[in-house]
PDB file of N, CA and C in Angstrom:
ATOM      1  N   UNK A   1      49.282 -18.375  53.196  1.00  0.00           N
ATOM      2  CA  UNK A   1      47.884 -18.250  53.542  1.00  0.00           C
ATOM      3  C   UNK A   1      47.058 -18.881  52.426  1.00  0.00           C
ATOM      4  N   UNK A   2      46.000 -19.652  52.723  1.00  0.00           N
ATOM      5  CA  UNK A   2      45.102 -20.583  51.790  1.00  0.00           C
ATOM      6  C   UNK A   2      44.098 -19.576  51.319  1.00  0.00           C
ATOM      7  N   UNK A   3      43.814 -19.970  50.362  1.00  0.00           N
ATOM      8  CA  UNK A   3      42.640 -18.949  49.148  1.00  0.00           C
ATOM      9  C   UNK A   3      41.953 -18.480  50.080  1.00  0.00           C
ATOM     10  N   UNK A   4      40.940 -19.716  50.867  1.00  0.00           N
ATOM     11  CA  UNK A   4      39.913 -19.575  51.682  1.00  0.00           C
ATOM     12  C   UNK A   4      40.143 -18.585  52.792  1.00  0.00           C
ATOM     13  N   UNK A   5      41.327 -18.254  53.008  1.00  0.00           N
ATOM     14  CA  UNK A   5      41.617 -17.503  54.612  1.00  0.00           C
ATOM     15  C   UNK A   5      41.946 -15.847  53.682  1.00  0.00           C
ATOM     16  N   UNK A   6      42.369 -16.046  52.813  1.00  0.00           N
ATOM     17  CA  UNK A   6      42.533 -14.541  51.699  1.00  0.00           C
ATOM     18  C   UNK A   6      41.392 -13.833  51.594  1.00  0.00           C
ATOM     19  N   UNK A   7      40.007 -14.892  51.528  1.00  0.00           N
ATOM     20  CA  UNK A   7      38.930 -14.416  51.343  1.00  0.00           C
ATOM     21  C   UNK A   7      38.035 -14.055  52.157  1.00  0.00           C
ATOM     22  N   UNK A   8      38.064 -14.755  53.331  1.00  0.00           N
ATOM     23  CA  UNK A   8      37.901 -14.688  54.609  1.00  0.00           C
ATOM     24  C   UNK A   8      38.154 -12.912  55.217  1.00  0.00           C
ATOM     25  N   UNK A   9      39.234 -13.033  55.065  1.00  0.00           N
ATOM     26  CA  UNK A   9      40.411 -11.566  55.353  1.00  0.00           C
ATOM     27  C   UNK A   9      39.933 -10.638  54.049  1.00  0.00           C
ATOM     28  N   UNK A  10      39.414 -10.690  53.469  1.00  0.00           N
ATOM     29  CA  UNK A  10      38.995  -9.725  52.533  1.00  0.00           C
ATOM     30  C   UNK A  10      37.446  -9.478  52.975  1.00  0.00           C
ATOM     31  N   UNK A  11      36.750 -10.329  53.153  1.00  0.00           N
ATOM     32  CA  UNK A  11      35.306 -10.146  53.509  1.00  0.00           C
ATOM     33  C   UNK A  11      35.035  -9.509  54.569  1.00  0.00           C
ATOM     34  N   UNK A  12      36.076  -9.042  55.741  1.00  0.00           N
ATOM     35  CA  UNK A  12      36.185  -8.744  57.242  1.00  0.00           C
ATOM     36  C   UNK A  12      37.226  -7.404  57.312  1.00  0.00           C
ATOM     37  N   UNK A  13      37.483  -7.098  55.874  1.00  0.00           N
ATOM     38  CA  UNK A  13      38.251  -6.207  55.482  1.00  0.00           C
ATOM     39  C   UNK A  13      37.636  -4.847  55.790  1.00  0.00           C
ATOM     40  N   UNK A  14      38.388  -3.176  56.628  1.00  0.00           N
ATOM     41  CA  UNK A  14      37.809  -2.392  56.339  1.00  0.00           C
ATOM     42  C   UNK A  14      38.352  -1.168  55.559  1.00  0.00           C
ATOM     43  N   UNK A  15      37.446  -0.731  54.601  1.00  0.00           N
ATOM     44  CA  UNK A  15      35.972  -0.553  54.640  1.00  0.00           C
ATOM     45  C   UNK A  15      35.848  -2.250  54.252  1.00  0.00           C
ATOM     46  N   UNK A  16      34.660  -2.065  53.897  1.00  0.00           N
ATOM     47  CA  UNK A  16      33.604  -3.719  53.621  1.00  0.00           C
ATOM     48  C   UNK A  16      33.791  -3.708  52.061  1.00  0.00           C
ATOM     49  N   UNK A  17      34.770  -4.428  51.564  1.00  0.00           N
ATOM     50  CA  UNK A  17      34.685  -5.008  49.807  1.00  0.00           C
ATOM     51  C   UNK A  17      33.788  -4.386  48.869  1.00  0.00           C
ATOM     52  N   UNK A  18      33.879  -3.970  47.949  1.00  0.00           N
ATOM     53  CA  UNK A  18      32.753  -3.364  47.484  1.00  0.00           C
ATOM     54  C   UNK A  18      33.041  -4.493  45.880  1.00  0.00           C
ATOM     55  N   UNK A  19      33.964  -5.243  45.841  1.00  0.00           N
ATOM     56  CA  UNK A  19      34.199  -6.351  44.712  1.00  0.00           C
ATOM     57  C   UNK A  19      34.115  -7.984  45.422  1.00  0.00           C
ATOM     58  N   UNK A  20      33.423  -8.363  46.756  1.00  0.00           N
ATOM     59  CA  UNK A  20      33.804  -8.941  47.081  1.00  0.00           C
ATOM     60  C   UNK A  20      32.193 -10.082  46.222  1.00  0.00           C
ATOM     61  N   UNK A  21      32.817 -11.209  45.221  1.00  0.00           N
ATOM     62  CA  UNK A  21      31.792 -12.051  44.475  1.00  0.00           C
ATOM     63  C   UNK A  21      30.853 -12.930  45.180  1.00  0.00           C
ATOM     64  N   UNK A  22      29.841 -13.624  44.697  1.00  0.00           N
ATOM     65  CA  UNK A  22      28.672 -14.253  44.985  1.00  0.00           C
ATOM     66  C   UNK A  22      29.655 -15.801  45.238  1.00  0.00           C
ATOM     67  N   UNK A  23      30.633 -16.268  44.256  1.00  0.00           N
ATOM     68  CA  UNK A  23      31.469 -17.456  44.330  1.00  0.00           C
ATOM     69  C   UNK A  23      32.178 -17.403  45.437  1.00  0.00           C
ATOM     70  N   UNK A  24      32.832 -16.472  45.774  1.00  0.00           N
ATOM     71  CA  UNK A  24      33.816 -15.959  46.875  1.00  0.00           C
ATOM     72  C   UNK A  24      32.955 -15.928  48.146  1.00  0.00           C
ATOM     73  N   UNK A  25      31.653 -16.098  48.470  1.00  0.00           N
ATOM     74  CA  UNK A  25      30.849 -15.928  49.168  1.00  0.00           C
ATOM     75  C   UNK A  25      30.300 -17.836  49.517  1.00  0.00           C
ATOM     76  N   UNK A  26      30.434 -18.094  48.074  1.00  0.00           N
ATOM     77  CA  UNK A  26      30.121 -19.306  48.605  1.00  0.00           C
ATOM     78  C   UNK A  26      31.176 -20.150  49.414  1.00  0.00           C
ATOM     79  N   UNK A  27      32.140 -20.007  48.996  1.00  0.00           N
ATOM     80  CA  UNK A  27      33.718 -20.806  49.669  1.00  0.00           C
ATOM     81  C   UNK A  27      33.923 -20.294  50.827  1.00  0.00           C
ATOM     82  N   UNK A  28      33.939 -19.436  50.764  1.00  0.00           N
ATOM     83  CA  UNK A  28      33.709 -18.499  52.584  1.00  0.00           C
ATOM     84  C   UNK A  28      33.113 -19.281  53.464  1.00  0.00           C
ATOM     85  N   UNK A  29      31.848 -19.321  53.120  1.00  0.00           N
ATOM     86  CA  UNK A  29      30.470 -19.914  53.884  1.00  0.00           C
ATOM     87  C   UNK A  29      30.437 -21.393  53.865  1.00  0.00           C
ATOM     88  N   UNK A  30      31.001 -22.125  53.122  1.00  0.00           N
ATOM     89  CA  UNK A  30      30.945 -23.608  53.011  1.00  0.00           C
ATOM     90  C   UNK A  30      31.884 -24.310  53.825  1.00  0.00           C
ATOM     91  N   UNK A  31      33.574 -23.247  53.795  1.00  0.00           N
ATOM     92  CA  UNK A  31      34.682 -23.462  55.041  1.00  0.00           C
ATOM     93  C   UNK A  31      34.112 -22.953  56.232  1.00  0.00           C
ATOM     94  N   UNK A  32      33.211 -22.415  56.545  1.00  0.00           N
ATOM     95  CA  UNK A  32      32.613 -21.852  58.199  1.00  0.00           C
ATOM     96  C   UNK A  32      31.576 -23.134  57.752  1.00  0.00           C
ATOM     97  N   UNK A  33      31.326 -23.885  57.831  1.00  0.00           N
ATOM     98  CA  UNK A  33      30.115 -25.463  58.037  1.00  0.00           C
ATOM     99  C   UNK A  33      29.059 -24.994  57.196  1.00  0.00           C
ATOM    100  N   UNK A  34      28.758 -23.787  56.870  1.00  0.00           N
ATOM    101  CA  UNK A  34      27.282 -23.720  55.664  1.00  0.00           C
ATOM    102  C   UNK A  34      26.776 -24.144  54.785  1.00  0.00           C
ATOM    103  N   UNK A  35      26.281 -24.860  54.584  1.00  0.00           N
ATOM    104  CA  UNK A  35      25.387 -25.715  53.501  1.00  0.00           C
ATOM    105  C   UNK A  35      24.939 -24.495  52.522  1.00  0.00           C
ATOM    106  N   UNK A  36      24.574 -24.313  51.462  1.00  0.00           N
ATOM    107  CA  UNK A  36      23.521 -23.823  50.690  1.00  0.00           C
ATOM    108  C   UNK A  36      22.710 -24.564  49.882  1.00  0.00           C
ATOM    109  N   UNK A  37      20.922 -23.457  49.610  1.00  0.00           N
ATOM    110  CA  UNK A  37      20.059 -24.709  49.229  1.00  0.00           C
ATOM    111  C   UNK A  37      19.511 -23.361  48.474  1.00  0.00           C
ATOM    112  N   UNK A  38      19.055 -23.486  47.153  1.00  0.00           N
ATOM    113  CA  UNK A  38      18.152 -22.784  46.140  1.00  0.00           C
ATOM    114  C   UNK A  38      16.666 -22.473  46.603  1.00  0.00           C
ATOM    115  N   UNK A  39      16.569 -21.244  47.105  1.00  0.00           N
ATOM    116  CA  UNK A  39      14.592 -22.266  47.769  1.00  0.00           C
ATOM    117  C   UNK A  39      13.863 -21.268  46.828  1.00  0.00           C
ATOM    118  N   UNK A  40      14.396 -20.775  45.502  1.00  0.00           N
ATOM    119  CA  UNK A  40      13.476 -21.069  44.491  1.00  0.00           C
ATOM    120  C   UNK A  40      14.148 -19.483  43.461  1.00  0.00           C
ATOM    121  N   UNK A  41      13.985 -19.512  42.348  1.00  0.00           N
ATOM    122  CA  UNK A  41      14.939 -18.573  41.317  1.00  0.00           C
ATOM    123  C   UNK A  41      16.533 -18.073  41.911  1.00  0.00           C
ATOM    124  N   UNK A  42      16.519 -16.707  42.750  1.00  0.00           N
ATOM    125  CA  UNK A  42      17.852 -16.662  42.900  1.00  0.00           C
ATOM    126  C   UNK A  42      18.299 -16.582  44.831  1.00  0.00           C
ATOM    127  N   UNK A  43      17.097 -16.975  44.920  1.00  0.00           N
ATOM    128  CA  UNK A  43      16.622 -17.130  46.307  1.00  0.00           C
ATOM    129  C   UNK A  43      17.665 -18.641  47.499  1.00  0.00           C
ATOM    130  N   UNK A  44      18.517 -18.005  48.367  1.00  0.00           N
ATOM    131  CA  UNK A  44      19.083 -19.037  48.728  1.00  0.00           C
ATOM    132  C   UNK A  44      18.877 -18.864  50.337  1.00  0.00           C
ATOM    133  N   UNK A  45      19.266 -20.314  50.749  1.00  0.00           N
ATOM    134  CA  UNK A  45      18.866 -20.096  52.368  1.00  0.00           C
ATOM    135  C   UNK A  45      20.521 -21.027  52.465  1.00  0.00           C
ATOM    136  N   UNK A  46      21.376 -20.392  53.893  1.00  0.00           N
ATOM    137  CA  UNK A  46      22.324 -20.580  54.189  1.00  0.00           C
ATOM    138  C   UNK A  46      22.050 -21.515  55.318  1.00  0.00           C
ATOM    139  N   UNK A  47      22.423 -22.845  55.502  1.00  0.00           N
ATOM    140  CA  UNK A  47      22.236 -23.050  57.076  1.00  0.00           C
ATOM    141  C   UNK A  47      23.801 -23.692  57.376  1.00  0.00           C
ATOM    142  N   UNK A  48      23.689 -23.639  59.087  1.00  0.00           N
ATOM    143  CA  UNK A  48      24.790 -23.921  59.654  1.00  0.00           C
ATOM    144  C   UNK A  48      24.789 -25.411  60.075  1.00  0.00           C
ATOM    145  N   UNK A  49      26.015 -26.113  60.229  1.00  0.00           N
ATOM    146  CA  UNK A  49      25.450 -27.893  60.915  1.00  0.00           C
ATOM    147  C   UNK A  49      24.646 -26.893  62.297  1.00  0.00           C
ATOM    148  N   UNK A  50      24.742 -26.204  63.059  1.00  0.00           N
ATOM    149  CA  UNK A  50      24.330 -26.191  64.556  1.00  0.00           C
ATOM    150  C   UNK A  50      23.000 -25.356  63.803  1.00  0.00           C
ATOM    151  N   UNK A  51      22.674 -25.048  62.742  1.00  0.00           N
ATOM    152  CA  UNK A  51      21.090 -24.993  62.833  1.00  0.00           C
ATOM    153  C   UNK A  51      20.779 -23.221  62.773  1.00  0.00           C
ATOM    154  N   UNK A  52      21.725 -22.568  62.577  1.00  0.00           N
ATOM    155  CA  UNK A  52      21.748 -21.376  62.191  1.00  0.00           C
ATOM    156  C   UNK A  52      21.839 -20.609  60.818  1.00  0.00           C
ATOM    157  N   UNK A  53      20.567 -20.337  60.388  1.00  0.00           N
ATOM    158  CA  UNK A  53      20.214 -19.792  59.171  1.00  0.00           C
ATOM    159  C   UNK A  53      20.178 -18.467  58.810  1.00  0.00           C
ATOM    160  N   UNK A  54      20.455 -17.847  57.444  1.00  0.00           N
ATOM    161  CA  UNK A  54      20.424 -16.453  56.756  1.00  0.00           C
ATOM    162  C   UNK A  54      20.319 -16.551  55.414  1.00  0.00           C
ATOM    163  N   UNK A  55      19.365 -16.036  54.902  1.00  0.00           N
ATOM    164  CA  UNK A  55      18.610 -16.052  53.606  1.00  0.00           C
ATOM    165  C   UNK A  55      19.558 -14.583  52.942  1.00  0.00           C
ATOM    166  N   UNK A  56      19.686 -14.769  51.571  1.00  0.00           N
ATOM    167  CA  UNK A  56      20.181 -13.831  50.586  1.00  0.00           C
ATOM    168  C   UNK A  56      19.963 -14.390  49.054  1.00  0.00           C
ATOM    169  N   UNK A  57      19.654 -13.104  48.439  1.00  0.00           N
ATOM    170  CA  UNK A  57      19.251 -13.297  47.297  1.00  0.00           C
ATOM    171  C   UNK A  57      20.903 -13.424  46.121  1.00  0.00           C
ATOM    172  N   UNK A  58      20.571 -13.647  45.435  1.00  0.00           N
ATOM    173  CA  UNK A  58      21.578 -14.114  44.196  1.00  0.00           C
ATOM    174  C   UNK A  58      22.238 -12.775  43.710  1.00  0.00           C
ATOM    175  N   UNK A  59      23.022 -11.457  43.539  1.00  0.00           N
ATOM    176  CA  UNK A  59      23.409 -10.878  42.903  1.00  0.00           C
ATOM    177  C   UNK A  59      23.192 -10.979  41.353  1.00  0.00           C
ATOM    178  N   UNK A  60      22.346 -10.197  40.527  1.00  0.00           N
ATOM    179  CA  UNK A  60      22.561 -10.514  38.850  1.00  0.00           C
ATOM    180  C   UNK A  60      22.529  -9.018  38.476  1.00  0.00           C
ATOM    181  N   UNK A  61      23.435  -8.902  37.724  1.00  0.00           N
ATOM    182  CA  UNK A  61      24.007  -9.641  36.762  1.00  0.00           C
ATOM    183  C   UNK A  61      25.411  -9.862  37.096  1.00  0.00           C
ATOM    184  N   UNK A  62      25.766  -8.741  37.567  1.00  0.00           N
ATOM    185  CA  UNK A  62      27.434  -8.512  38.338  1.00  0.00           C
ATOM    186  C   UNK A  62      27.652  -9.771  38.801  1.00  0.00           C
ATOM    187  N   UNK A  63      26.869 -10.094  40.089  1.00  0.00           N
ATOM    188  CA  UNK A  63      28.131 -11.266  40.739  1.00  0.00           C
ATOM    189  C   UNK A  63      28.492 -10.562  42.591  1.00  0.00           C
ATOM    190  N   UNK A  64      28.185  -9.397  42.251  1.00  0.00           N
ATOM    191  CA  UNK A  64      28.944  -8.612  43.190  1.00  0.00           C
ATOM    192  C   UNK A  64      28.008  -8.297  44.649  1.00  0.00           C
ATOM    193  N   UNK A  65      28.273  -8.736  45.805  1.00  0.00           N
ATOM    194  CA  UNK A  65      27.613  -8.666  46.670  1.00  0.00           C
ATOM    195  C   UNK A  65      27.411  -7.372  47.049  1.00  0.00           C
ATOM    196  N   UNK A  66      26.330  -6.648  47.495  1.00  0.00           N
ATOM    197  CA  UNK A  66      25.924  -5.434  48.239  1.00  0.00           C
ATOM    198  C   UNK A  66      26.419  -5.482  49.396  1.00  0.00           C
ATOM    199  N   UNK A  67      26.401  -4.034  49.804  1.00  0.00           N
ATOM    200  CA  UNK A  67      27.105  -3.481  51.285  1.00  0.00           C
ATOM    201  C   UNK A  67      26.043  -4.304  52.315  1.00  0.00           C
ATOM    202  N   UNK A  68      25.271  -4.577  52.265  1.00  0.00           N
ATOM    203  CA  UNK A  68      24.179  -5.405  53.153  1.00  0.00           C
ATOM    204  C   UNK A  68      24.321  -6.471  53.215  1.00  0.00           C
ATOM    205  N   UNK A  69      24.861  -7.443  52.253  1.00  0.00           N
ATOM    206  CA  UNK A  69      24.786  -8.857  51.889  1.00  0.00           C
ATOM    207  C   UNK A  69      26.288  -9.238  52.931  1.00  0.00           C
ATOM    208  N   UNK A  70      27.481  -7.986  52.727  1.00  0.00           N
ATOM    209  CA  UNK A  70      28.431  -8.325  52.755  1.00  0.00           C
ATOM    210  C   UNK A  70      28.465  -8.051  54.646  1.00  0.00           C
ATOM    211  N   UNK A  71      27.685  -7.130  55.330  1.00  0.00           N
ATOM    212  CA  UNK A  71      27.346  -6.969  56.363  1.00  0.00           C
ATOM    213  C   UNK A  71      27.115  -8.184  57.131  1.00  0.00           C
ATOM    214  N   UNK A  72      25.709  -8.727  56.696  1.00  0.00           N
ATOM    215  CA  UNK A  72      25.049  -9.496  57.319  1.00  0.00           C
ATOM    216  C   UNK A  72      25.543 -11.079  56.625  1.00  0.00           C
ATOM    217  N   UNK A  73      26.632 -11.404  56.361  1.00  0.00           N
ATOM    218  CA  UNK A  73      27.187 -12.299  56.049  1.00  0.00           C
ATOM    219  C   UNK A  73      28.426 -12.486  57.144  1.00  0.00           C
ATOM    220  N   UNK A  74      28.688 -11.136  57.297  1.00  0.00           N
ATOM    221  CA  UNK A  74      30.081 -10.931  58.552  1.00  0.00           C
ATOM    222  C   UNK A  74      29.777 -11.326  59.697  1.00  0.00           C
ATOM    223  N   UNK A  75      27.834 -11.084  60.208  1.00  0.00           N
ATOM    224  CA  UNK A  75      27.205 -10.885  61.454  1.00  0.00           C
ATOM    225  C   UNK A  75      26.762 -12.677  61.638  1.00  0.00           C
ATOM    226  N   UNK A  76      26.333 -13.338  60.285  1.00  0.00           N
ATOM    227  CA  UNK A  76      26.778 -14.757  60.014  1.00  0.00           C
ATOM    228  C   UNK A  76      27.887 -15.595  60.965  1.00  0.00           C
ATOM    229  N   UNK A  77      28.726 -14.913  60.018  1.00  0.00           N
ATOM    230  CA  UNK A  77      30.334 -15.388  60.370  1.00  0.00           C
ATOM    231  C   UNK A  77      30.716 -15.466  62.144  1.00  0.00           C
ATOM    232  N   UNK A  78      30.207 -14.215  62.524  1.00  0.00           N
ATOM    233  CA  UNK A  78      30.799 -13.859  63.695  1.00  0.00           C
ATOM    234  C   UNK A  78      29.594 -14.864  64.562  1.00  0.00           C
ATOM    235  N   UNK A  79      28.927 -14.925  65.037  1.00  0.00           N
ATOM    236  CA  UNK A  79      27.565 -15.637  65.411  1.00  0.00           C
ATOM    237  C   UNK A  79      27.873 -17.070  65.150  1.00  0.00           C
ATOM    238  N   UNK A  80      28.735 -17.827  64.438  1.00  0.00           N
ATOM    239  CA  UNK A  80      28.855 -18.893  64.490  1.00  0.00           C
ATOM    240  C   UNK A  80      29.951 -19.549  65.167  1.00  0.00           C
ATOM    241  N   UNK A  81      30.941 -18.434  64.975  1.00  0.00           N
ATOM    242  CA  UNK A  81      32.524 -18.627  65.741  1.00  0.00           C
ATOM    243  C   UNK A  81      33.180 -18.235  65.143  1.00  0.00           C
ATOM    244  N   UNK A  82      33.164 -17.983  63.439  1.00  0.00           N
ATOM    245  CA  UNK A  82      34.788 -17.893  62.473  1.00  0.00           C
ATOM    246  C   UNK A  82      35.656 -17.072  63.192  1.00  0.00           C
ATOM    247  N   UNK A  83      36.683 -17.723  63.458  1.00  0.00           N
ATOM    248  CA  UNK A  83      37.694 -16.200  63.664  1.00  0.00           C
ATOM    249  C   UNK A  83      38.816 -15.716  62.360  1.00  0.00           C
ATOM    250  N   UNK A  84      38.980 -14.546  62.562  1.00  0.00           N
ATOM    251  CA  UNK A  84      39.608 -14.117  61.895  1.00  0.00           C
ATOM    252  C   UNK A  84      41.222 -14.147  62.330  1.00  0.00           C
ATOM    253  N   UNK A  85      42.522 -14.535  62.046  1.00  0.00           N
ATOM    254  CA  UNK A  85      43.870 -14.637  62.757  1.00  0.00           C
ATOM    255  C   UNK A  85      44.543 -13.374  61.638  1.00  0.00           C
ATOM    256  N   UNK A  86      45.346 -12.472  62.501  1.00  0.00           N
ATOM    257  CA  UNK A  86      46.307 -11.764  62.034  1.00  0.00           C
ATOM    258  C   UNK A  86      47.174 -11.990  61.325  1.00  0.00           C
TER     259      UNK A  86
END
């Protein structure tokens, strides 16, 4: 299994990660088609090639995404197509 699908499977994991990182978030989201763009301090906007967007703020100092971030990152995921394989 590739990093990306480890992380994948950890992010969709239950309960919901409570270590799951801001980096680990980006590789996630960049293998599902997501672009990310800075739209100003720790402020980021996610978009999809098909035009589907979700805004989240930067984790500091940790790194460590919130039970919300890690939620509505899943609701992301699922809304675009990712699947998850056994």
């Amino acid at each position: 299994m590739a990093k990306r699908e480890k992380q994948l499977h950890k992010l969709f994991a239950s309960p919901a990660p409570k270590d799951f990182t801001w980096q680990e978030l980006l590789t996630v989201m960049r293998a599902a088609g997501f672009s990310e763009k800075c739209t100003g301090g720790s402020h980021y906007m996610f978009e999809h090639r098909n035009g589907y967007r979700v805004r989240a703020s930067k984790t500091h100092p940790s790194g460590l995404l919130k039970a919300y971030q890690v939620s509505v990152f899943k609701d992301a995921l699922i809304f675009v197509g990712v699947e998850i394989l056994e």
